[in-house]
C-alpha atoms as a PDB file:
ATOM      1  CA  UNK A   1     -13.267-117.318  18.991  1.00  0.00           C
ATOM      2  CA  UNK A   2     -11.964-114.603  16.687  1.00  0.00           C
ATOM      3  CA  UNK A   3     -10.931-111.140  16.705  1.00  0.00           C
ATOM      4  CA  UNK A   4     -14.600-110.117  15.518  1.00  0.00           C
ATOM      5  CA  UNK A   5     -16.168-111.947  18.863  1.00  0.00           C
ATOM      6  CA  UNK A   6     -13.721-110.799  21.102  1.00  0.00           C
ATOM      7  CA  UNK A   7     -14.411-107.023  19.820  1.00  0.00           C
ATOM      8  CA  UNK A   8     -18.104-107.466  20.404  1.00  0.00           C
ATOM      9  CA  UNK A   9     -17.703-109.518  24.393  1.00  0.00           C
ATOM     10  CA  UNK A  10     -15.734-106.206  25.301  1.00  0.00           C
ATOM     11  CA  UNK A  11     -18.027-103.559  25.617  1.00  0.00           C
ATOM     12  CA  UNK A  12     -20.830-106.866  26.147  1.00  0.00           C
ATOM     13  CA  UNK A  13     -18.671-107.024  29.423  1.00  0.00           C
ATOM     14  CA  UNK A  14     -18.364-103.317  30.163  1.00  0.00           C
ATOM     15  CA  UNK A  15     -21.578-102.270  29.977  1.00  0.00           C
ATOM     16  CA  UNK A  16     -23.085-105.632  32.255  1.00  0.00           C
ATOM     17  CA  UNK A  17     -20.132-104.174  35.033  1.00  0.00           C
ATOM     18  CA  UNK A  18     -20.907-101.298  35.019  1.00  0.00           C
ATOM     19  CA  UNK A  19     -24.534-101.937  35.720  1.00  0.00           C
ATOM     20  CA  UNK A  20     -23.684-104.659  38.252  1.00  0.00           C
ATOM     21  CA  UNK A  21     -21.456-101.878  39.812  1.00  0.00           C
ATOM     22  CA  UNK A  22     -24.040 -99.610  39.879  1.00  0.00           C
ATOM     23  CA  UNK A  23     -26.654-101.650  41.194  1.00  0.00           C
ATOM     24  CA  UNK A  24     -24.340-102.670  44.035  1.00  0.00           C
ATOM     25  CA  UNK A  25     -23.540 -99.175  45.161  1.00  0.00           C
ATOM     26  CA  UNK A  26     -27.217 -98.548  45.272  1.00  0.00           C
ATOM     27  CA  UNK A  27     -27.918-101.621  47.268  1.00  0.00           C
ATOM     28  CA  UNK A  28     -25.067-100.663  49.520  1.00  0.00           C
ATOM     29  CA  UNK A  29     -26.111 -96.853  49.851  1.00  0.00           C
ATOM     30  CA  UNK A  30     -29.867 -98.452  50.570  1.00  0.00           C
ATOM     31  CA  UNK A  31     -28.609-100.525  53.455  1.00  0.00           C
ATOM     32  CA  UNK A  32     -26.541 -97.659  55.177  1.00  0.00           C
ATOM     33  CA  UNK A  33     -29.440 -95.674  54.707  1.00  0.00           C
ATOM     34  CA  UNK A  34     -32.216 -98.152  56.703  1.00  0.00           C
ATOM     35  CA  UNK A  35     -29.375 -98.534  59.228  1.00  0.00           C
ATOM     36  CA  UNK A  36     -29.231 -94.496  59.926  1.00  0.00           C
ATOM     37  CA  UNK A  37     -33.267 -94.695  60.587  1.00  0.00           C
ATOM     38  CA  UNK A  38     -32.944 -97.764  63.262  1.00  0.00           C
ATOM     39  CA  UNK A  39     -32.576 -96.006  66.823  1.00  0.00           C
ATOM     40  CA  UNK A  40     -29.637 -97.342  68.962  1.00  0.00           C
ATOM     41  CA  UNK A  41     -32.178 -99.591  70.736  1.00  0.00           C
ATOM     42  CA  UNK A  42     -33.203-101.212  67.510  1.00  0.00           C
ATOM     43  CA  UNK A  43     -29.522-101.915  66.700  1.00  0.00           C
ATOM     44  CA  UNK A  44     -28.756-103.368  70.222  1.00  0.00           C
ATOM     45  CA  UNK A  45     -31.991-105.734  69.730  1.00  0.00           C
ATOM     46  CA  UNK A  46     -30.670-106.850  66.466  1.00  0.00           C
ATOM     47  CA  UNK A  47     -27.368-107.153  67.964  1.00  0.00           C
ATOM     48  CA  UNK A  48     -29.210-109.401  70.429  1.00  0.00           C
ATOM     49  CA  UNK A  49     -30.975-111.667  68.136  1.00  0.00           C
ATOM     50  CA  UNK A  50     -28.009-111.936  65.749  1.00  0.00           C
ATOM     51  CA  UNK A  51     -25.765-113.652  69.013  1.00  0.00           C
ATOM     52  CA  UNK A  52     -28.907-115.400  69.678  1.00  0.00           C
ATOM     53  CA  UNK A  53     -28.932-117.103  66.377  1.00  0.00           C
ATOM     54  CA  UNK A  54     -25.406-118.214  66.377  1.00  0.00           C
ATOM     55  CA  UNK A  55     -25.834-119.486  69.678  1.00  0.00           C
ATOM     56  CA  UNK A  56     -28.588-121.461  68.625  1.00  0.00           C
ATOM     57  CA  UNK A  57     -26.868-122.602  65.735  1.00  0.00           C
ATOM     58  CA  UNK A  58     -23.794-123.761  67.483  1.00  0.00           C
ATOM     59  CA  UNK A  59     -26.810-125.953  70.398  1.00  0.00           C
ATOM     60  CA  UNK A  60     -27.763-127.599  66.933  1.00  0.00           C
ATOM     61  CA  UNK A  61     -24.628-128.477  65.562  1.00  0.00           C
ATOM     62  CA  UNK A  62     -23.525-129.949  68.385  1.00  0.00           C
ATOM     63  CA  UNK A  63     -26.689-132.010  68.696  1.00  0.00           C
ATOM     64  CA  UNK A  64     -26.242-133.189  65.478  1.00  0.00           C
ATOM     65  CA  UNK A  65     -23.109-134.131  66.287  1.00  0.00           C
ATOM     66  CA  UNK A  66     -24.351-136.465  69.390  1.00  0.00           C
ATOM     67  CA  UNK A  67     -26.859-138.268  67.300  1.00  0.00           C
ATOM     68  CA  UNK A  68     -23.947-138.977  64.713  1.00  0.00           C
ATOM     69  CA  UNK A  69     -21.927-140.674  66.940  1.00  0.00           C
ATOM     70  CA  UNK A  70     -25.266-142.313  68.664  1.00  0.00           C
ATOM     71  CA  UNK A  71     -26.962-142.966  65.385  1.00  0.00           C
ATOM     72  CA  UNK A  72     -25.058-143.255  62.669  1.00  0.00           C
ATOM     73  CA  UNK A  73     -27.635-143.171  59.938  1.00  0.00           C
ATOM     74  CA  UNK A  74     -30.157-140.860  61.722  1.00  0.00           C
ATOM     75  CA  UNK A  75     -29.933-138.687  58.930  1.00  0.00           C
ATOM     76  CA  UNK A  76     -31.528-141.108  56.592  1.00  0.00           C
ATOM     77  CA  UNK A  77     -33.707-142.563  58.422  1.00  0.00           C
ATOM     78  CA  UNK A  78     -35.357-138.649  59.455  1.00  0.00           C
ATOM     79  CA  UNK A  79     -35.740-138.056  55.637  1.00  0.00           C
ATOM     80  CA  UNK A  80     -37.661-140.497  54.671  1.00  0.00           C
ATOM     81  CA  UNK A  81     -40.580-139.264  57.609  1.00  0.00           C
ATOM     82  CA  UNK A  82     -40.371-136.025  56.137  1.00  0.00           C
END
């Protein structure tokens, strides 16, 4: 790669962050903005579900885990019905 390509990949590279920049600060600015229009009982729901979820998450994991030890190739074998 020469001096000629590496003078051309610089403002290439510039302009593509600075539109990835400014496309994240609008996504960003978006996001606060939907969160300023959910009441405090919308946000505690969320809240809610959001511990729900990981809760539910961690029940599966650990069920996984059980039929690992108890059936080692359950994995497989659950697959291959799908």
């Amino acid at each position: 790669m020469g001096p000629e390509h590496l003078a051309l990949m610089i403002p290439i590279i510039a302009i593509g962050g600075g539109i990835a920049a400014g496309m994240l600060k609008s996504y960003y600015k978006h996001k606060e903005r939907m969160m300023d229009h959910m009441s405090e009982d919308q946000i505690a729901e969320l809240d809610q579900m959001s511990r729900r979820a990981d809760i539910l998450d961690q029940r599966v994991a650990v069920l996984e885990n059980i039929l690992d030890d108890e059936i080692p190739n359950w994995r497989e074998s659950h697959d291959k019905t799908i």
